[in-house]
Protein backbone atom coordinates (compact mmCIF):
# COMPACT_ATOMS: atom_id res chain seq x y z
CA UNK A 1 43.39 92.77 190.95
CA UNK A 2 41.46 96.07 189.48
CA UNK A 3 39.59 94.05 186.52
CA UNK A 4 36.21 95.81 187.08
CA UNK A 5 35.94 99.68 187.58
CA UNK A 6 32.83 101.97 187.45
CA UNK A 7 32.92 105.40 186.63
CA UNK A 8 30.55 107.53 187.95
CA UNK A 9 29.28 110.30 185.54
CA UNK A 10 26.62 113.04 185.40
CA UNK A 11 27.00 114.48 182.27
CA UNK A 12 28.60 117.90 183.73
CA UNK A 13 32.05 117.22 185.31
CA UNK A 14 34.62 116.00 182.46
CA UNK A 15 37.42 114.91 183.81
CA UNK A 16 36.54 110.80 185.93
CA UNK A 17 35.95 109.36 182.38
CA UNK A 18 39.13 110.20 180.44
CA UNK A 19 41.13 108.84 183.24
CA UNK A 20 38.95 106.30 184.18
CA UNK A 21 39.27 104.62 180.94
CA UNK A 22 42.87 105.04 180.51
CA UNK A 23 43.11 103.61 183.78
CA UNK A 24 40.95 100.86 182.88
CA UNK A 25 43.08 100.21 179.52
CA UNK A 26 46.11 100.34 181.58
CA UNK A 27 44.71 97.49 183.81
CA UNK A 28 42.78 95.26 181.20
CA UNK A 29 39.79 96.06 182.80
CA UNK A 30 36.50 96.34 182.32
CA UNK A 31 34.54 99.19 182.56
CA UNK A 32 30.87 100.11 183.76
CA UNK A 33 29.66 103.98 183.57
CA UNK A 34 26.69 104.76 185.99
CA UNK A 35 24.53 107.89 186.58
CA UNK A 36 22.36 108.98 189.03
CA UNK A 37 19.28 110.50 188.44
CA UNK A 38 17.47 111.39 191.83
CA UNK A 39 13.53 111.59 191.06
CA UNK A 40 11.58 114.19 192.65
CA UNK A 41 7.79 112.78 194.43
CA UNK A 42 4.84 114.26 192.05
CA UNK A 43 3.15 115.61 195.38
CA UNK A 44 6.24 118.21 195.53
CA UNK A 45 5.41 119.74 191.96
CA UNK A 46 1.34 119.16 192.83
CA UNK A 47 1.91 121.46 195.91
CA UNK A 48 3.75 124.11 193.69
CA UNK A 49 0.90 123.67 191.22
CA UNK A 50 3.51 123.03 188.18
CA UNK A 51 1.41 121.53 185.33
CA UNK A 52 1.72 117.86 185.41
CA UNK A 53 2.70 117.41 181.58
CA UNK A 54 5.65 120.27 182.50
CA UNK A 55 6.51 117.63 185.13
CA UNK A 56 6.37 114.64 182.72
CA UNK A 57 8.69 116.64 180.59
CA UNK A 58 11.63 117.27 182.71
CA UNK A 59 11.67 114.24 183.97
CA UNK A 60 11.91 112.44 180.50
CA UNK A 61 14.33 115.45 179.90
CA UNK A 62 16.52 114.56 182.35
CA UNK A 63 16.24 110.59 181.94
CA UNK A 64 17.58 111.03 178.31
CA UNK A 65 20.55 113.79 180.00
CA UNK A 66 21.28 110.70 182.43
CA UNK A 67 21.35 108.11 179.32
CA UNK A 68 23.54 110.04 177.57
CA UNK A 69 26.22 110.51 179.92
CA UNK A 70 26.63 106.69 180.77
CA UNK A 71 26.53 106.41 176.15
CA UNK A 72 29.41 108.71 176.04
CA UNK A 73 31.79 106.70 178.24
CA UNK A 74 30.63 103.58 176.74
CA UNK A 75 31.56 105.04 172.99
CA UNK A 76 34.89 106.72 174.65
CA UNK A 77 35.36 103.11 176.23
CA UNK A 78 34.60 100.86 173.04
CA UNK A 79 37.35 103.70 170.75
CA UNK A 80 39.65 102.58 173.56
CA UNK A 81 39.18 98.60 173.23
CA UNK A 82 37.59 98.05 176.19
CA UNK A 83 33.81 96.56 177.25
CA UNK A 84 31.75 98.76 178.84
CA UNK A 85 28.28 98.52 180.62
CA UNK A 86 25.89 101.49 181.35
CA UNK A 87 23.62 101.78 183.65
CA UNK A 88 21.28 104.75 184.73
CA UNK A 89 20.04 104.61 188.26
CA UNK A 90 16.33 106.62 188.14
CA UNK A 91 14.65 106.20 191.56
CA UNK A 92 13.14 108.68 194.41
CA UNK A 93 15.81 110.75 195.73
CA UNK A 94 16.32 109.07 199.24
CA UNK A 95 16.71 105.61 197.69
CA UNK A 96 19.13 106.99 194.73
CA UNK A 97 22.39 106.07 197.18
CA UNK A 98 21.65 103.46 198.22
CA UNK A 99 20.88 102.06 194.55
CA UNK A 100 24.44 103.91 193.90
CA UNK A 101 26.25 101.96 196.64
CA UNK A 102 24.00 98.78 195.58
CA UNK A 103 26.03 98.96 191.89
CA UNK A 104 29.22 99.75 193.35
CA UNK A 105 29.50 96.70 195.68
CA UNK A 106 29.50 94.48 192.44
CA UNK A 107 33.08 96.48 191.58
CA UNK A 108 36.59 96.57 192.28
CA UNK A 109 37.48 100.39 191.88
CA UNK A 110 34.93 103.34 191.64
CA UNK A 111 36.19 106.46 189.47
CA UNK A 112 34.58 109.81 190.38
CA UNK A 113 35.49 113.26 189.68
CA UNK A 114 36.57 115.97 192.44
CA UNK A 115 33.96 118.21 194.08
CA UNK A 116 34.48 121.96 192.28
CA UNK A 117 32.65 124.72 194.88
CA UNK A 118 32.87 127.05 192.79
CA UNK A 119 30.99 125.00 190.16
CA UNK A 120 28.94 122.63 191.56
CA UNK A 121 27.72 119.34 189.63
CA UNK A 122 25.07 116.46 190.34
CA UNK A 123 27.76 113.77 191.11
CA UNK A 124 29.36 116.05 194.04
CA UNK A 125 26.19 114.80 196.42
CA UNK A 126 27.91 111.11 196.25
CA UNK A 127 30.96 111.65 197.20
CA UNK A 128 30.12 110.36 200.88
CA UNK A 129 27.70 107.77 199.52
CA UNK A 130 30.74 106.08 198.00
CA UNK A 131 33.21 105.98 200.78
CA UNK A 132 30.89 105.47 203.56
CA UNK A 133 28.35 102.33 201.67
CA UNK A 134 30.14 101.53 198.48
CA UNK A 135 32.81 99.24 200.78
CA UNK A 136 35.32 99.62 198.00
CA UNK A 137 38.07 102.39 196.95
CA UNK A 138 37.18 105.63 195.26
CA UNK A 139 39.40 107.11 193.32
CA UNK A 140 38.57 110.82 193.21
CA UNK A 141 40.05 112.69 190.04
CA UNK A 142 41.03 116.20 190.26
CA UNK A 143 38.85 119.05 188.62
CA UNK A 144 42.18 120.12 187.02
CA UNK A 145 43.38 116.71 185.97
CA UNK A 146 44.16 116.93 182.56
CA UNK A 147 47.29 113.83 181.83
CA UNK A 148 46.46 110.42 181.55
CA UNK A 149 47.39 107.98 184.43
CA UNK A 150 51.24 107.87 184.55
CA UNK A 151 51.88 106.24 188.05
CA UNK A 152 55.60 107.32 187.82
CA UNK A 153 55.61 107.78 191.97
CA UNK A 154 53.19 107.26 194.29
CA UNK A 155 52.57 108.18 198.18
CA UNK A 156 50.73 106.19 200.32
CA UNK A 157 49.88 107.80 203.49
CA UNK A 158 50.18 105.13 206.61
CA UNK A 159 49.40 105.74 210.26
CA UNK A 160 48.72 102.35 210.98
CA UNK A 161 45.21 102.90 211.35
CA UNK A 162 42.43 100.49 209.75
CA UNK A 163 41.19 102.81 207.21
CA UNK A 164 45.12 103.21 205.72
CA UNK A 165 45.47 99.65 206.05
CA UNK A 166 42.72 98.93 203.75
CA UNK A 167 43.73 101.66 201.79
CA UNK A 168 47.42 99.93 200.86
CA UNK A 169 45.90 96.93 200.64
CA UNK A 170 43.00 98.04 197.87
CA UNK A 171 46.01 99.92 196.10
CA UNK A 172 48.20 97.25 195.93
CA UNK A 173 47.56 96.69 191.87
CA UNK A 174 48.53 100.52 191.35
CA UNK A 175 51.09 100.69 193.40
CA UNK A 176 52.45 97.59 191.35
CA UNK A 177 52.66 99.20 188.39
CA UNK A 178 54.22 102.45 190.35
CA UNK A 179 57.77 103.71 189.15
CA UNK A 180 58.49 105.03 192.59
CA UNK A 181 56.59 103.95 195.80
CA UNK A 182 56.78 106.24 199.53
CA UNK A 183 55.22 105.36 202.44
CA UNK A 184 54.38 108.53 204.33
CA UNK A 185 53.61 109.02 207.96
CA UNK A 186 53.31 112.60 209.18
CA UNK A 187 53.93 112.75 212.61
CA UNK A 188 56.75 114.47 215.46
CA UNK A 189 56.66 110.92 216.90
CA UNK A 190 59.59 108.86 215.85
CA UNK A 191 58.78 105.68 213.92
CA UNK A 192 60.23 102.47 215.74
CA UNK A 193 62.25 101.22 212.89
CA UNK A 194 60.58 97.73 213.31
CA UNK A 195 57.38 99.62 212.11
CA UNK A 196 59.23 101.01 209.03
CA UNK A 197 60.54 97.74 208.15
CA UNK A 198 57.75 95.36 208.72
CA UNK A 199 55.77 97.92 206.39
CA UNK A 200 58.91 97.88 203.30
CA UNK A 201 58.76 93.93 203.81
CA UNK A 202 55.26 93.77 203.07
CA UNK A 203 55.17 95.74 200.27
CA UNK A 204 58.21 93.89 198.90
CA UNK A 205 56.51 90.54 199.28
CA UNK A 206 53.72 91.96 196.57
CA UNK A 207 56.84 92.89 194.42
CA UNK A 208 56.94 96.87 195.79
CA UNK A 209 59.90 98.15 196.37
CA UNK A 210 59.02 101.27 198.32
CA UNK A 211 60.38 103.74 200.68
CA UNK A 212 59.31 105.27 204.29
CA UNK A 213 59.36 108.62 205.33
CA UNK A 214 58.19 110.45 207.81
CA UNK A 215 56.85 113.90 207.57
CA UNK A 216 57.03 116.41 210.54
CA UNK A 217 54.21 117.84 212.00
CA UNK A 218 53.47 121.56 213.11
CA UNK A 219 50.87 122.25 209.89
CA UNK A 220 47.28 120.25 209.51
CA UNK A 221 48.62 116.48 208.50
CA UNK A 222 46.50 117.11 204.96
CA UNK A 223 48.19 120.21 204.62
CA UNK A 224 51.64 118.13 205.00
CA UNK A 225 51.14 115.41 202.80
CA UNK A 226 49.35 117.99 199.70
CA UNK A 227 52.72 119.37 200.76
CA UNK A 228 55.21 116.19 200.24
CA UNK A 229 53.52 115.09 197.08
CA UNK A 230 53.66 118.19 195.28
CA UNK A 231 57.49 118.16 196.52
CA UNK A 232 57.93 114.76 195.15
CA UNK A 233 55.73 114.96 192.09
CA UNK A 234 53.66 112.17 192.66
CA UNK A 235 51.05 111.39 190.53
CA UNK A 236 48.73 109.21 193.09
CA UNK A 237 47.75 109.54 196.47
CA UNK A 238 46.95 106.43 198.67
CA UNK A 239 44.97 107.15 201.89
CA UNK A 240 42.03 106.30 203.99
CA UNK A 241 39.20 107.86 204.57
CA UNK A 242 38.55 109.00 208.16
CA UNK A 243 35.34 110.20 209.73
CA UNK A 244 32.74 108.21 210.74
CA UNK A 245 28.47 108.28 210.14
CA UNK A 246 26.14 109.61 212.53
CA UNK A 247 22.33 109.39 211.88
CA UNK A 248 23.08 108.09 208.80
CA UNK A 249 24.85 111.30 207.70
CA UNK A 250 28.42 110.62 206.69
CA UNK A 251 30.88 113.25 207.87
CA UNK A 252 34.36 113.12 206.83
CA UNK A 253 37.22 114.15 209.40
CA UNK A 254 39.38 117.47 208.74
CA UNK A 255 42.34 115.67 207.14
CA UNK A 256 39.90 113.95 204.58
CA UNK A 257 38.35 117.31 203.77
CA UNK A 258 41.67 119.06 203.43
CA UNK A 259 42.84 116.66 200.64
CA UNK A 260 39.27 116.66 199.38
CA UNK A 261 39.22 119.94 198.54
CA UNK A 262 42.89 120.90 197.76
CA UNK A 263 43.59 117.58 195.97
CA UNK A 264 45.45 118.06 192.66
CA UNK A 265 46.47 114.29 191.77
CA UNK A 266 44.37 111.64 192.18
CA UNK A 267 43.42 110.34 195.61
CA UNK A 268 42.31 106.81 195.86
CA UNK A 269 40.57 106.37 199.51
CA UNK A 270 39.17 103.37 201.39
CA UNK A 271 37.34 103.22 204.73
């Protein structure tokens, strides 16, 4: 069950919140908003030779900016019915994901809003921080999303890897409540129809009835399933999150990034 779902919110991007909550609503859950709010060490300004009270200021300045993005999801969440917790994570900047991945362990679903690089905003540097140490699903909403959650079909991209395992597993209560339901597997390999359906059983067991289909090859598997869910206008994307972390720096494999950065439904991932 989803009955506990943060939203992650900087103030700038607009669009995690709206659907966030609806989704929340949707699911009788509860909601927590959290911001992020990276401090910068004193000795950095000292060695510029900013005045210290100029310091003081921006900090408080941008405390209050944090505060007041968690208090506007908590007021949009209270008009909706629903409970909502805030929370405003102010620490040095190396520490600030962990403290982020810290909050999000104590959730069932975290809600963040698609990277834009053509208009960057503070919440894009977490991204990562979520899939890779948060150890639940992210739901990443498009930077174009503007309907509420409608769930009327839904893909679910399965290799029969770990990560896309955990994936259909986490998205079980969306899936649920899904119209229409399509496993995907893009591939020029056939798929032994034991495979196919072992994977329709399970779903069915959790009350699913879904489909299987398998997607050719010969363009960037990212590129194919953007592809089959704009053809099937699907409203949710189910995947996991490949890549891996080396020296502590997550890095996200090319089929991740593809649907990262062309995404225009929401993607829930798990790794």
């Amino acid at each position: 069950m989803i009955k506990d779902l943060t939203i992650v919110v900087d103030g700038v991007g607009r669009r995690a919140a709206p659907y966030g909550i609806r989704l929340a609503a949707m699911l009788d859950a509860t909601v927590s908003a959290v911001s992020v709010l990276p401090l910068v060490p004193f000795q950095t300004f000292a060695q510029s030779e900013i005045r210290y009270d100029l310091v003081v200021a921006a900090e408080q300045d941008a405390r209050e900016q944090a505060a007041a993005a968690v208090e506007t999801v908590a007021a949009a969440a209270r008009d909706a019915g629903l409970s909502c917790e805030t929370s405003a994570i102010c620490t040095s900047a190396p520490l600030a994901p962990q403290r982020l991945a810290g909050f999000v362990h104590l959730s069932d679903l975290a809600v963040i809003e698609q990277a834009d690089e053509t208009a960057p905003k503070p919440a894009d540097a977490y991204l990562d921080t979520l899939l890779f140490q948060g150890a639940r699903p992210v739901l990443m909403v498009p930077y174009i999303q503007e309907a509420p959650p409608r769930l009327a079909c839904a893909v679910a991209a399965w290799d029969g890897s770990a990560p896309a395992a955990r994936a259909l597993g986490d998205a079980l209560p969306l899936l649920r409540r899904a119209a229409r339901v399509e496993l995907v597997s893009v591939t020029d390999e056939p798929v032994p129809e034991a495979t196919r359906g072992r994977a329709i059983r399970h779903l069915a067991r959790h009350g699913i009835d879904a489909t299987f289909q398998v997607v050719p090859g010969g363009v960037a598997p990212g590129e194919a399933l953007l592809s089959h869910v704009a053809d099937r206008g699907a409203d949710l994307l189910v995947m996991g999150a490949y890549g891996h972390s080396r020296l502590r720096e997550a890095i996200l494999g090319g089929t991740s990034r593809t649907i990262l950065a062309s995404m225009t439904v929401p993607v829930l991932m798990s790794r």
